[in-house]
Protein backbone atom coordinates (compact mmCIF):
# COMPACT_ATOMS: atom_id res chain seq x y z
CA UNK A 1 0.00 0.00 0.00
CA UNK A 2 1.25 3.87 -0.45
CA UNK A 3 2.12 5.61 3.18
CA UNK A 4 2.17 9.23 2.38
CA UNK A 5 4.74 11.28 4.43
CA UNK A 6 2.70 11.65 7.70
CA UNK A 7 1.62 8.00 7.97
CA UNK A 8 5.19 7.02 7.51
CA UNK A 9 6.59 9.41 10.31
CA UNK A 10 3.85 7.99 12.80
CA UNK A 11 5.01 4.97 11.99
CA UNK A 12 8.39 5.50 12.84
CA UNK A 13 7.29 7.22 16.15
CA UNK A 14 5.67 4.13 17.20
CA UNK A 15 8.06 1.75 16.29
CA UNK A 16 8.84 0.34 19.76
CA UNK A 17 4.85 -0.17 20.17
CA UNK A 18 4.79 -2.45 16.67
CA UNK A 19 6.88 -5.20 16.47
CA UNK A 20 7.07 -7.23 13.53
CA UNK A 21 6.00 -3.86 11.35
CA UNK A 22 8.28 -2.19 8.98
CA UNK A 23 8.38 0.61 6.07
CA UNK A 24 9.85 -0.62 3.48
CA UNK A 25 10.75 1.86 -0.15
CA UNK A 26 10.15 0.34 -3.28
CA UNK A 27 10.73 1.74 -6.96
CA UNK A 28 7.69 2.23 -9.17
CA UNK A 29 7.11 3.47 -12.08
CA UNK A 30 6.05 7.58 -12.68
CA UNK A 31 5.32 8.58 -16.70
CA UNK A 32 5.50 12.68 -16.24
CA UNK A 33 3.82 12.97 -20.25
CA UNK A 34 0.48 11.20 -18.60
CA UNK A 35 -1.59 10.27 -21.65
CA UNK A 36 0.78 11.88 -24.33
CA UNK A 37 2.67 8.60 -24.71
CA UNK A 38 0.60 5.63 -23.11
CA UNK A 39 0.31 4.15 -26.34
CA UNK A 40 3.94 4.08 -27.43
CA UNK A 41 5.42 3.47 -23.95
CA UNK A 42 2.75 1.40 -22.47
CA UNK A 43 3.04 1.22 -18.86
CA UNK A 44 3.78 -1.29 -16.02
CA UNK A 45 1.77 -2.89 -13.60
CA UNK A 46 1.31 -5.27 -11.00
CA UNK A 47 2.27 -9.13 -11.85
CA UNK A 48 -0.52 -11.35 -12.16
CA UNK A 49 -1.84 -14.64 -11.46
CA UNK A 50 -1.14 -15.88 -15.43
CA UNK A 51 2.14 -13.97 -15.87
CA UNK A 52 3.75 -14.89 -12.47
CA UNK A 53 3.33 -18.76 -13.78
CA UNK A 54 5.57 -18.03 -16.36
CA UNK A 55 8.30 -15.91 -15.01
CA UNK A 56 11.56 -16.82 -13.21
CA UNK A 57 10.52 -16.18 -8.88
CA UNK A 58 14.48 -15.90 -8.20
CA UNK A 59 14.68 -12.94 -11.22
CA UNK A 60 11.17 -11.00 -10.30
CA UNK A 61 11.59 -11.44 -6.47
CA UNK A 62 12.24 -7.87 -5.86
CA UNK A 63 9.50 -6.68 -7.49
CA UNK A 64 5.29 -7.15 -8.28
CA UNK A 65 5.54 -5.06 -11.41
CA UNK A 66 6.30 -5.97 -15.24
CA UNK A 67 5.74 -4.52 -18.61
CA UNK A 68 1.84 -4.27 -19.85
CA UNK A 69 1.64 -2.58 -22.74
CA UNK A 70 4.06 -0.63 -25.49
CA UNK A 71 7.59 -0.45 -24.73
CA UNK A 72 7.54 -1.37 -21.50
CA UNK A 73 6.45 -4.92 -22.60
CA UNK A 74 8.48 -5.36 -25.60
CA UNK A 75 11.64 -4.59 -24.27
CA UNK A 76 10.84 -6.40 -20.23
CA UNK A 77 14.00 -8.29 -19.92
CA UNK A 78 16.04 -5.15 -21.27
CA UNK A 79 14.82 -3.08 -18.71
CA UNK A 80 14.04 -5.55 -16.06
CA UNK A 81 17.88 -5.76 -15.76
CA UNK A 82 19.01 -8.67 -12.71
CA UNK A 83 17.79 -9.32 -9.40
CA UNK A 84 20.54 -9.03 -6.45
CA UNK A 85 21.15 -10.99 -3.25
CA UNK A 86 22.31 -11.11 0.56
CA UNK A 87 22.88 -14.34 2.51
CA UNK A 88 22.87 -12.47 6.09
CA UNK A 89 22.69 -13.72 9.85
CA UNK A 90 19.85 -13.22 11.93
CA UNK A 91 18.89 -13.53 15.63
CA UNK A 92 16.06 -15.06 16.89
CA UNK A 93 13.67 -11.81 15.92
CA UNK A 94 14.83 -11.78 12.72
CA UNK A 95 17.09 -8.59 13.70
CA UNK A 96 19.64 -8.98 10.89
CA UNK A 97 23.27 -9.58 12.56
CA UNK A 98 25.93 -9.07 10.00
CA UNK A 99 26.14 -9.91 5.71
CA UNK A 100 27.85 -13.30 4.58
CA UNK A 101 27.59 -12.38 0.98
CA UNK A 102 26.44 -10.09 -1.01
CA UNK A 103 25.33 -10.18 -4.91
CA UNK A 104 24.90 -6.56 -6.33
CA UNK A 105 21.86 -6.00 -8.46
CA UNK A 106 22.34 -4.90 -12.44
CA UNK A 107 20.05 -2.27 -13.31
CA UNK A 108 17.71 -2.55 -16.19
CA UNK A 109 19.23 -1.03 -19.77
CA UNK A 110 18.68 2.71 -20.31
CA UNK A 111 16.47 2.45 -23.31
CA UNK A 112 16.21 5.70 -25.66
CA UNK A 113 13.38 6.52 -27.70
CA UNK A 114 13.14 8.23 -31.03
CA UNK A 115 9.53 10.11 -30.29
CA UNK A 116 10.18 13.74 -30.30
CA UNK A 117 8.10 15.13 -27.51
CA UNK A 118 7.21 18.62 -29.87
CA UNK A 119 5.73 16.68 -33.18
CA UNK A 120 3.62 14.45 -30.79
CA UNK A 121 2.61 17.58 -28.94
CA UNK A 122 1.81 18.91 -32.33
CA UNK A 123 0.23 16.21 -33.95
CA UNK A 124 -2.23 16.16 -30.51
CA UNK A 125 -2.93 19.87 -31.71
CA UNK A 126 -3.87 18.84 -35.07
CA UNK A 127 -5.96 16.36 -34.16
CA UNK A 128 -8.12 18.54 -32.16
CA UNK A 129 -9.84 15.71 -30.07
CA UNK A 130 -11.20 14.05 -32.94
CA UNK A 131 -10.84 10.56 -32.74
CA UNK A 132 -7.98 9.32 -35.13
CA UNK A 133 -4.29 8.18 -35.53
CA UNK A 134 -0.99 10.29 -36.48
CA UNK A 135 2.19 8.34 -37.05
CA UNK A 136 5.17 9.69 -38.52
CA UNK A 137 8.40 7.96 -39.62
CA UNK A 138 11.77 9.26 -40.85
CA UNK A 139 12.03 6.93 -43.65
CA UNK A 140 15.67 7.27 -43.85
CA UNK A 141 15.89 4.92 -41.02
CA UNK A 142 12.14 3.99 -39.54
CA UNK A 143 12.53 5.96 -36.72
CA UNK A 144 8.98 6.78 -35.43
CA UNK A 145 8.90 10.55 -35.10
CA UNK A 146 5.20 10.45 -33.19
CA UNK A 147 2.49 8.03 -32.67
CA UNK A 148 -0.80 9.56 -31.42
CA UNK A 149 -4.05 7.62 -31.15
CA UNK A 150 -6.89 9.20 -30.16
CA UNK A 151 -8.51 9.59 -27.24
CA UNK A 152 -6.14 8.60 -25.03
CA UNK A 153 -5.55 8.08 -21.09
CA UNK A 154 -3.35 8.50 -18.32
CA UNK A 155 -0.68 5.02 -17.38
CA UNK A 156 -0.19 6.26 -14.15
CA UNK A 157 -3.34 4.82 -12.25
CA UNK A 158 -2.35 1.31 -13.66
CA UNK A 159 1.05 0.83 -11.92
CA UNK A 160 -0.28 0.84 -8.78
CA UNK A 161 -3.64 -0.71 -9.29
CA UNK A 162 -6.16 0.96 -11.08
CA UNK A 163 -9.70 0.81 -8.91
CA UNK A 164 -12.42 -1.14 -10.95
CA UNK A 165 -14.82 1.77 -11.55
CA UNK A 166 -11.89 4.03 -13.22
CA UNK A 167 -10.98 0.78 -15.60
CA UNK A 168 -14.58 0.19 -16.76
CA UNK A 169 -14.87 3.92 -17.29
CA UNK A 170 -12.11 3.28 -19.65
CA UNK A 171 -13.03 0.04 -20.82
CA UNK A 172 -16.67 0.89 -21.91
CA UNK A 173 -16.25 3.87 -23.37
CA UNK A 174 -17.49 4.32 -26.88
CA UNK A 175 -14.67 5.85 -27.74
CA UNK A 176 -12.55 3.54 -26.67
CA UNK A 177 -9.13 5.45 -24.96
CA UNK A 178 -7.63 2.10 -24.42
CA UNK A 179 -7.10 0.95 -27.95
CA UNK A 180 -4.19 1.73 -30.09
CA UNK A 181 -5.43 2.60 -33.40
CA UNK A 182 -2.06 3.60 -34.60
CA UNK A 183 -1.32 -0.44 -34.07
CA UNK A 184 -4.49 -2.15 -33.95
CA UNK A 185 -6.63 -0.28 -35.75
CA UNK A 186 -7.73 -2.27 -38.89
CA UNK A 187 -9.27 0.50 -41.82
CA UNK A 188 -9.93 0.28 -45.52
CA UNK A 189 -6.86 1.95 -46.48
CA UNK A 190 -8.87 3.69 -49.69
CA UNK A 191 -6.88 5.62 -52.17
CA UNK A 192 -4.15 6.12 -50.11
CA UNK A 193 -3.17 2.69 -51.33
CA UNK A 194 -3.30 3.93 -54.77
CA UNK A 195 0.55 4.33 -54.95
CA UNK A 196 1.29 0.96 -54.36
CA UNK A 197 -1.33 -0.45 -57.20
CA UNK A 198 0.16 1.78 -59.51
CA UNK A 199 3.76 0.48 -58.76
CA UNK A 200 2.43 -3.24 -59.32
CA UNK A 201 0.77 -2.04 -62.60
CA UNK A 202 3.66 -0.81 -64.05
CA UNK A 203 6.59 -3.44 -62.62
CA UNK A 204 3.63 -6.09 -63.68
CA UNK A 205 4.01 -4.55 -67.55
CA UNK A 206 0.37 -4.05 -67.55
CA UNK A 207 0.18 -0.51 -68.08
CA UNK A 208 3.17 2.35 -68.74
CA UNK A 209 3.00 5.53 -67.92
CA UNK A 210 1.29 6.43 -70.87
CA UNK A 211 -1.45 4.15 -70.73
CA UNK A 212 -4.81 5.75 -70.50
CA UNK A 213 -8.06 4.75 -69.63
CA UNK A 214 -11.44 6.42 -70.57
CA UNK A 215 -13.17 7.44 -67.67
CA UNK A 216 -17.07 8.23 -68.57
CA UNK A 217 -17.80 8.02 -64.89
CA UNK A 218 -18.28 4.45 -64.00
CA UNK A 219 -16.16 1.27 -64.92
CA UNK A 220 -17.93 -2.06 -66.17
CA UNK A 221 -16.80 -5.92 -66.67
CA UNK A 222 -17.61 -7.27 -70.10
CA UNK A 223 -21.16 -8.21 -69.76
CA UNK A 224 -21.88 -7.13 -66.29
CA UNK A 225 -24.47 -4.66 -65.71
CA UNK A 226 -23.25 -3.49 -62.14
CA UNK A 227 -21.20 -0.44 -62.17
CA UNK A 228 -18.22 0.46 -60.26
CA UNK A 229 -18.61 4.14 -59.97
CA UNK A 230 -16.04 6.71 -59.98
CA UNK A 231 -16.13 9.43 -56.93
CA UNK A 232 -16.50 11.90 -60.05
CA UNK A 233 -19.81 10.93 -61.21
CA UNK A 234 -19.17 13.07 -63.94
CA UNK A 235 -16.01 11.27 -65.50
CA UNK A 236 -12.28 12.42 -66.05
CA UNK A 237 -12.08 11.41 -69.61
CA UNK A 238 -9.04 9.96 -70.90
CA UNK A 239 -6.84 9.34 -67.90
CA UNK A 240 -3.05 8.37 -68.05
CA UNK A 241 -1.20 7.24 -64.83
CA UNK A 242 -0.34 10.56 -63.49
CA UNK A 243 -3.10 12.24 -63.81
CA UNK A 244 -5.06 8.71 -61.86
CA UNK A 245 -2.97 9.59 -59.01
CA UNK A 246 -3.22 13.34 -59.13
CA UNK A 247 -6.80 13.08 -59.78
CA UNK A 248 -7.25 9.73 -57.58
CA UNK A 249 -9.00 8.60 -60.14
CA UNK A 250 -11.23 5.14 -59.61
CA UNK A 251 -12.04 4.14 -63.18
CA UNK A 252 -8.42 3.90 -63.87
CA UNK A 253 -7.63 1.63 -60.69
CA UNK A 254 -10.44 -0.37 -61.42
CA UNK A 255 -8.90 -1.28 -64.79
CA UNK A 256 -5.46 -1.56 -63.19
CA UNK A 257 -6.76 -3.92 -60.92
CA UNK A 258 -8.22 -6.13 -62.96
CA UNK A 259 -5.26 -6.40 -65.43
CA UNK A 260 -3.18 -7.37 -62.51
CA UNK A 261 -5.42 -9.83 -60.98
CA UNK A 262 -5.88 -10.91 -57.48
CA UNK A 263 -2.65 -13.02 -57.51
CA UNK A 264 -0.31 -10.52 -58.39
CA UNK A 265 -1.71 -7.68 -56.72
CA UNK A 266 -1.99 -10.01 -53.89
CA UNK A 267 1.81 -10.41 -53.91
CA UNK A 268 2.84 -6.56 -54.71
CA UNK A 269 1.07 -5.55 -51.92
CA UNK A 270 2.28 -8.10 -49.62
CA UNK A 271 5.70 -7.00 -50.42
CA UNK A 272 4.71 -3.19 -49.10
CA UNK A 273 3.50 -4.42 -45.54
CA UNK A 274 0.15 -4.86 -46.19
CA UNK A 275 -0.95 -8.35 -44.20
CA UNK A 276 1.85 -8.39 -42.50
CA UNK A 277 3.31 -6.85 -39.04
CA UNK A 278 5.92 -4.27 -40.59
CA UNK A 279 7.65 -2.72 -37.36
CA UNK A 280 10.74 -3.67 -35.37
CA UNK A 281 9.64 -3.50 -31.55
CA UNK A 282 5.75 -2.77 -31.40
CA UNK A 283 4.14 -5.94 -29.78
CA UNK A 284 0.26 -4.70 -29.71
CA UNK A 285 0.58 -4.81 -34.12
CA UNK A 286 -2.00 -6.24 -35.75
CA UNK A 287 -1.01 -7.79 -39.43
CA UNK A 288 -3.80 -6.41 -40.87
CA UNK A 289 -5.62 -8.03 -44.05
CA UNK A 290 -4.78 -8.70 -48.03
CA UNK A 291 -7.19 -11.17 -48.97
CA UNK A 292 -6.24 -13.68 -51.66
CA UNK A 293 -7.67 -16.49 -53.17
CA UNK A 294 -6.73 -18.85 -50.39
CA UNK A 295 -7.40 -16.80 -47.39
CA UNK A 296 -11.06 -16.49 -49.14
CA UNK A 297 -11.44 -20.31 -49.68
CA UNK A 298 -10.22 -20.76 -46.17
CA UNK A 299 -12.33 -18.47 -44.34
CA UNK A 300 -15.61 -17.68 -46.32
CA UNK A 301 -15.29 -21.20 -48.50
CA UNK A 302 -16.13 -19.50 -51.94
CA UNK A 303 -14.39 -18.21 -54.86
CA UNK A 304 -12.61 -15.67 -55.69
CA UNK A 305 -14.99 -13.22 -58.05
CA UNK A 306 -13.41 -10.65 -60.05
CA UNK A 307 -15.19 -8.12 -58.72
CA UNK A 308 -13.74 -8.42 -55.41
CA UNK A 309 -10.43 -7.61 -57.15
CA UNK A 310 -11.60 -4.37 -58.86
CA UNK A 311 -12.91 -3.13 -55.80
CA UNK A 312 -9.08 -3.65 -53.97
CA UNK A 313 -7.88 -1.71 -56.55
CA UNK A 314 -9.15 1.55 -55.11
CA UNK A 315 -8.53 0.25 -50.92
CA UNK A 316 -11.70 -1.12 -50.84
CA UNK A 317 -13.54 -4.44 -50.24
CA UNK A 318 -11.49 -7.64 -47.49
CA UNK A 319 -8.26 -5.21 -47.15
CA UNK A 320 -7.68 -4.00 -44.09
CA UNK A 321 -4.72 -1.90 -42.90
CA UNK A 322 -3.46 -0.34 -39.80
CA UNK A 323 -1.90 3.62 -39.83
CA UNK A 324 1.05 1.94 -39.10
CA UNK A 325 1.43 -0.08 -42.16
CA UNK A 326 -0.12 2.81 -44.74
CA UNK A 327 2.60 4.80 -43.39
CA UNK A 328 5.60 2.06 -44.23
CA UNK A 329 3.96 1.83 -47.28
CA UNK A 330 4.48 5.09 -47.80
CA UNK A 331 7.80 5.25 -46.42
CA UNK A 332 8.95 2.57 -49.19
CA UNK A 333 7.83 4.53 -52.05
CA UNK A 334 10.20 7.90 -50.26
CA UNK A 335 12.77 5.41 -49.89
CA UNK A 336 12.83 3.92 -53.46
CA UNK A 337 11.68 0.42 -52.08
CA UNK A 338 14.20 0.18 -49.24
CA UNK A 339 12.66 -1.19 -46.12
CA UNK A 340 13.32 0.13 -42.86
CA UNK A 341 11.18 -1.14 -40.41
CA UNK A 342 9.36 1.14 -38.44
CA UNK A 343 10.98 0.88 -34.77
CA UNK A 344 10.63 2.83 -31.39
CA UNK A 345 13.97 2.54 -29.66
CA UNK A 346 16.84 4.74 -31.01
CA UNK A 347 19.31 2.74 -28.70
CA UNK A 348 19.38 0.00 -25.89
CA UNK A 349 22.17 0.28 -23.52
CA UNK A 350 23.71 2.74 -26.06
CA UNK A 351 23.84 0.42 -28.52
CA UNK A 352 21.12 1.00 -31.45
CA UNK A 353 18.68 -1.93 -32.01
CA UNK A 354 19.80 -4.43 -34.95
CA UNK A 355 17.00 -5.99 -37.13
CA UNK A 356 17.28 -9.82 -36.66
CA UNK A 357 14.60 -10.66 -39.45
CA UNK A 358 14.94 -8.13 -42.22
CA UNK A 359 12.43 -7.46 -44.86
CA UNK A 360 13.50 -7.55 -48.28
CA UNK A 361 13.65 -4.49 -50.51
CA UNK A 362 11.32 -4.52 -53.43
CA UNK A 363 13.30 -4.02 -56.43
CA UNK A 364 11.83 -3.00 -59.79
CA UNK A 365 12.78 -3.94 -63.51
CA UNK A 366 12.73 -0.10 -64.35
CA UNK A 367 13.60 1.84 -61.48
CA UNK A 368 13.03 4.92 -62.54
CA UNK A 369 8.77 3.99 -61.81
CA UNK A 370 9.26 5.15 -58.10
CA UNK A 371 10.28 8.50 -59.44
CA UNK A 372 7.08 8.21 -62.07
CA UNK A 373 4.42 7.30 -59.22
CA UNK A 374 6.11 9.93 -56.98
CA UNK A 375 5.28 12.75 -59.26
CA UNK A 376 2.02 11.97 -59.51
CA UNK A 377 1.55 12.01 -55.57
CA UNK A 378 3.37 15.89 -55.88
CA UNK A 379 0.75 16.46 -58.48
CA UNK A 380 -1.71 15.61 -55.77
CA UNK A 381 -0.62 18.82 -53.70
CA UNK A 382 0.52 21.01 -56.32
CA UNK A 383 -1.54 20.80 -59.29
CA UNK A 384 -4.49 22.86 -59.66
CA UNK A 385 -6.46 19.84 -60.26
CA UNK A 386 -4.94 17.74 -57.50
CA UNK A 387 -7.49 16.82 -55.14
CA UNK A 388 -5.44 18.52 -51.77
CA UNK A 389 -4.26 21.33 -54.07
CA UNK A 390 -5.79 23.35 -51.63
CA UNK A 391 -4.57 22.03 -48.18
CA UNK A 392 -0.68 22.75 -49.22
CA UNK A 393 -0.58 26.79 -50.63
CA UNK A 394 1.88 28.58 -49.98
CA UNK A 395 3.99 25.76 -48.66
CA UNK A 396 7.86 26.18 -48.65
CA UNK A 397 8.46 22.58 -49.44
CA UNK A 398 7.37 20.26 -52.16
CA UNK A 399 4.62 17.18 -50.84
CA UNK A 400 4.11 13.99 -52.31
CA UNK A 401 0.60 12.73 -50.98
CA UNK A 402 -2.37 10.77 -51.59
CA UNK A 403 -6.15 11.45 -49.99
CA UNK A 404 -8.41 8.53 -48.92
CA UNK A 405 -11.92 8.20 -48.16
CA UNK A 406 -12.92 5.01 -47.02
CA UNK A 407 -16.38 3.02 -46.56
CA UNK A 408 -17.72 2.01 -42.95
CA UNK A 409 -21.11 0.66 -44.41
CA UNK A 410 -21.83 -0.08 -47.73
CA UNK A 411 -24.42 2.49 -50.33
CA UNK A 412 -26.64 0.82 -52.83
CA UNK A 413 -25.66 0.62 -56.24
CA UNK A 414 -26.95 4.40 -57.83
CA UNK A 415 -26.93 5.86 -54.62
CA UNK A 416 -24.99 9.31 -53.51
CA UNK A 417 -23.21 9.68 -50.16
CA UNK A 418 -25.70 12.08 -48.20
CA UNK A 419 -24.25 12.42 -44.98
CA UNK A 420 -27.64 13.76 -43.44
CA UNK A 421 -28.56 10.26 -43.72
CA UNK A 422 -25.88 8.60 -41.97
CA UNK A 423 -25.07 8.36 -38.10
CA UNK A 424 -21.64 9.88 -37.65
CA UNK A 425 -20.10 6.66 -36.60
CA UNK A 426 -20.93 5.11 -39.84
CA UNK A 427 -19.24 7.71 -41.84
CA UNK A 428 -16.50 7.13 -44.34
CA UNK A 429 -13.59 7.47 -42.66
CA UNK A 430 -10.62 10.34 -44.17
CA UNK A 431 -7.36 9.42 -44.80
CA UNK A 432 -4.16 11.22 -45.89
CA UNK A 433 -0.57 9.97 -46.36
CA UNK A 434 2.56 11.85 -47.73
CA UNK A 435 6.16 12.54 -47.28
CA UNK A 436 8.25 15.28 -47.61
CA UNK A 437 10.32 16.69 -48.98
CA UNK A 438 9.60 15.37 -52.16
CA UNK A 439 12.87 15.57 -53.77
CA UNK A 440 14.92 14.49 -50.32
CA UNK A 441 12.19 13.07 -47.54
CA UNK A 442 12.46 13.86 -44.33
CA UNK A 443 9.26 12.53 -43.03
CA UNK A 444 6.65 10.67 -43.84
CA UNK A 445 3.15 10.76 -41.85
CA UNK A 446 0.06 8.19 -42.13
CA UNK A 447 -3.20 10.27 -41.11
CA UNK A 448 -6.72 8.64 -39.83
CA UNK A 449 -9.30 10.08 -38.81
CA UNK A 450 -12.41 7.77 -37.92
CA UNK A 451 -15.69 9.10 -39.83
CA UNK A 452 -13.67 12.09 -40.65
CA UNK A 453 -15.55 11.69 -44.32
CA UNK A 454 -12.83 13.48 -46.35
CA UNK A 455 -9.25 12.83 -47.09
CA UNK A 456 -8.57 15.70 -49.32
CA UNK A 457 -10.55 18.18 -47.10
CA UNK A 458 -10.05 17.31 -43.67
CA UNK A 459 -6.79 14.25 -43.07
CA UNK A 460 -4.76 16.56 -45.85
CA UNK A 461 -5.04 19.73 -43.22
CA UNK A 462 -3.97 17.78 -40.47
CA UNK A 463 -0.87 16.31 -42.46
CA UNK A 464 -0.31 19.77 -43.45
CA UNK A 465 0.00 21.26 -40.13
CA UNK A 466 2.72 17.98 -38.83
CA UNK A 467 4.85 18.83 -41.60
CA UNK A 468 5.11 22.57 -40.91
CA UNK A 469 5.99 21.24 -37.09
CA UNK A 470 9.07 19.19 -38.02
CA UNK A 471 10.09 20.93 -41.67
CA UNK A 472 9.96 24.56 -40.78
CA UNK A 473 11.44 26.91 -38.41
CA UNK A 474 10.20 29.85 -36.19
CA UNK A 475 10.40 32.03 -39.37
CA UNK A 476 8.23 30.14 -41.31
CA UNK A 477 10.88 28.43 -43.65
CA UNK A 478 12.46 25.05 -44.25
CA UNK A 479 14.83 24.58 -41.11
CA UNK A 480 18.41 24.93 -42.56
CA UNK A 481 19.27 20.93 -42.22
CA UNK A 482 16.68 20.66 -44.36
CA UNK A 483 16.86 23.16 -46.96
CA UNK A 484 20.52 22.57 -47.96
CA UNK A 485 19.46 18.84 -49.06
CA UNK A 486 16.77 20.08 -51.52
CA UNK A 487 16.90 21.47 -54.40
CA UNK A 488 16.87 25.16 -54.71
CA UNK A 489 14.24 25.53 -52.06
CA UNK A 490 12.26 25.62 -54.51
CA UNK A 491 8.41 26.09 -53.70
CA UNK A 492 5.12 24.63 -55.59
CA UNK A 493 5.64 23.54 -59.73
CA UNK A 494 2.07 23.34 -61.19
CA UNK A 495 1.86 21.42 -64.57
C-alpha cells in the first residue's frame, strides 16, 4: 500500500509499540507525459496470477511489477535488468546480525526513444480531439517521429492498481481510450493505397505511364451490368497514370486492378507491408488483411470473383490496414523500395537496435517507376487539379501525398453519399498519407481520422499542419538541415 509522508513518520514514532512492522521503499514506475505517450510506452503494472506462472521467482523477487503494454512490454527483460542478493545472519527476531555475501543488483538497460516530444505535442494539436491516428516515420531509417491515437488516457493509475470503476470507465467507453489505433486499428486503407497499385501495374508490364483509360464516370466488366462508380460521377475522360494519381481517379484503378489480378496484386502488396506486421519492436501490431484467393477459400469457402479484385484496386472491399502499415507503405515509395522497419527505440544500452529478421527491398525492372508514381503524388498537392491542391498553398516545401476516403457501411448501387442520412459513426472514414520533402524526404506521416468523411478536405489539413511542425522553423521556412538537401528551395511547380 502507499504511506504518504505523515503516515510514515507515525510509523516510525511508534516503532517500539509495533513489532514485527516495517516501512519498506520500493521503486515504481512515474510517466510525467500522462496520456501523451501511453500508447507508445505502455506502462507497467502489478504481476498477475497468469504472468507470475511463467516468469523466473528468483529474477522478479524484488518486485510485483512488469511490462503491460508498449515499450515497457516489448523490451521487459532489457529493462528488467538482474535481481541481487544477501545471505545475512539473523537472531532469533529476525534482527539482521551481519552480511555473509552479497550479490549486487544490475540495473535494467537505459532504453532511448526516437519520439520527439514537440511533433507528438503537435500532432495532438492537429488532431483537435477528434478521434484518429498520427504516425510519422523518418524513412531514412524507420525511426517513429510520433504516434498519437486518439482519445487517449493516463498510465499512471495502472502501476499501482487501477480501482475497478476508473478501468470500466475506460473500458466501456465508446470511444474507446484504451485501444491503439495507430497499431491495432484495422481500416480500408482507400486511395491512399493507390501508390502501391500503380507500382504493381507498371513493374507487372500491364500498363506504362502512358497508358490511359477512358473514364465516362463508371467502370464495367464485359457483360456485367453493375457499375463500379467513380467518386467523379461526372467522369475524367481519358486518364493516363499521373493524372489517376493526381486526380485519384477510380475508373483507372479499377482497370489496373483487374489487369493485374488478385494473384499478383496479392503479392505486390504483400511485399509493401500490407498483411503483414511491418515494425521492429511494437508488440500490440495487428497484421492487418490482403485477402487472396486462399485466405477467401479458407475463411468464407467461396471463390474468388473478379469483382472483389476491382474493388481492392481503389482500398476497398477484405483489405484492411493499420496507420502503421499505410505509413511504411508510404515510407517505401520515399525510400525507393528500401525497407526500414518502423521501430521505437533509437538505442538500448547505447547500442542501437539491430534488425534480426529483415524485410527484403522490393526491387523493380525499371527503377526509374518510383520517381514516375512519386510525381504523380506531388501532383496531388501542387496541381491545380490535384485533389489537396488546396490544403498545401503557400507551402515552402514540395509534398508527395495521396487522400483517402474510405467506406464504414456499404451504399446501394446508384446511390450518392448524403451524410444527413448517416449516423456519424458510420461515416467514411478520411485518410491522408505523404512525405516530404519530395525531392529528399524527411518525413513521412500516415493520417486517420475515424468518420472524418474526407481525405482531401479534412486528413490533408492535419498532415499539413505535422509537416510545418518538423520541416519549418520559427520564421516560417524550411529549417536549414533541411533546406541545404533540396533542391533550390524551390516552392510549388504546377503542370
Amino acid at each position: 500500500m502507499e504511506l504518504s509522508e505523515e503516515q510514515i513518520a507515525r510509523i516510525a514514532v511508534n516503532q517500539f509499540r509495533l513489532p514485527g512492522v516495517d516501512v519498506v521503499a520500493q521503486l515504481t514506475r512515474h510517466y510525467p507525459q500522462g496520456e501523451h505517450f501511453a500508447h507508445s510506452v505502455g506502462y507497467m503494472g502489478r504481476i498477475n496470477e497468469k504472468e507470475l506462472k511463467s516468469l523466473d521467482p528468483v529474477a522478479y523477487s524484488g518486485t510485483h511489477q512488469i511490462g503491460k503494454t508498449g515499450i515497457e512490454r516489448f523490451y521487459e527483460d532489457e529493462l528488467h535488468g538482474e535481481v541481487g542478493y544477501e545471505e545475512v545472519e539473523t537472531n532469533a527476531r529476525g534482527r539482521v546480525m551481519r552480511v555473509l555475501k552479497r550479490t549486487d543488483p544490475e540495473p535494467g538497460k537505459d532504453i532511448v526513444l526516437t519520439l520527439d516530444v514537440k511533433l507528438q505535442e503537435a500532432a495532438e494539436k492537429a488532431l483537435s480531439g477528434r478521434r484518429g491516428a498520427i504516425v510519422a516515420l523518418d524513412p531514412r531509417n524507420g525511426e517513429v517521429l510520433a504516434m498519437v491515437s486518439q482519445p487517449s488516457f493516463d498510465p499512471n493509475p495502472f502501476v499501482t492498481g487501477i480501482s475497478f470503476k476508473a478501468y470500466a470507465e475506460l473500458r466501456d467507453s465508446i470511444d474507446r481510450p484504451l485501444f491503439n489505433r495507430v497499431l491495432r486499428g484495422l481500416y480500408p486503407p482507400g486511395s491512399t493505397i493507390k501508390p502501391a497499385v500503380a507500382i504493381a501495374g507498371l513493374d507487372g508490364g500491364v500498363v506504362t505511364p502512358a497508358s490511359r483509360v477512358f473514364d465516362p464516370g463508371y467502370y464495367q466488366l464485359a457483360n456485367v451490368d453493375h457499375k463500379y462508380r467513380n467518386w467523379n460521377r461526372s467522369g475524367d475522360g481519358w486518364v493516363d497514370l499521373d493524372t489517376a494519381i493526381m486526380r485519384s481517379n477510380d475508373t483507372y484503378f479499377y482497370d489496373l486492378a483487374h489487369k493485374l489480378g488478385i494473384d499478383r496484386l496479392s503479392d505486390y502488396l504483400g511485399r509493401f507491408g500490407i498483411g503483414r506486421k511491418v515494425s521492429l519492436d511494437m508488440f500490440e501490431e495487428a497484421p492487418g488483411l490482403m485477402p487472396d484467393r486462399q485466405w477467401k477459400r479458407l475463411t468464407r469457402r467461396q471463390a474468388w470473383f473478379p469483382g472483389e479484385t476491382i474493388i481492392l484496386g481503389i482500398g476497398q472491399g477484405y483489405m484492411q490496414v493499420t496507420p502503421l502499415q499505410l505509413a511504411q507503405a508510404t515510407a517505401l515509395i520515399a525510400n525507393k523500395g528500401r525497407w526500414n522497419r518502423p521501430r521505437l527505440a533509437k538505442a538500448i544500452g547505447g547500442q542501437p537496435p539491430v534488425d534480426q529478421d529483415p524485410i527484403p527491398n522490393i526491387v523493380l525492372r525499371d527503377p526509374g517507376d518510383w520517381a514516375r508514381v512519386t510525381h504523380g503524388m506531388e501532383q496531388v498537392t501542387q496541381n491545380a487539379r490535384g485533389t489537396a491542391r488546396k490544403a498545401f498553398l503557400g507551402a515552402p516545401y514540395r509534398v508527395a501525398g495521396k487522400s483517402g476516403t474510405a467506406q464504414v457501411v456499404a451504399i446501394r448501387q446508384g446511390e450518392k453519399y448524403d451524410r444527413s442520412k448517416i449516423k456519424e459513426r458510420h461515416r467514411d472514414h478520411a485518410l491522408f498519407v505523404g512525405f516530404a520533402p519530395a525531392e529528399n524526404p524527411r518525413i513521412v506521416i500516415s493520417v486517420m481520422l475515424e468518420n472524418g468523411e474526407a481525405g482531401s478536405g479534412v486528413a490533408a489539413p492535419v498532415l499539413r499542419e505535422v509537416m510545418d511542425a518538423w520541416l519549418l522553423g520559427p520564421d516560417g521556412q524550411l529549417k536549414p538541415e533541411i533546406a541545404s538537401s533540396t533542391d533550390s528551395g524551390s516552392t510549388a511547380r504546377e503542370e
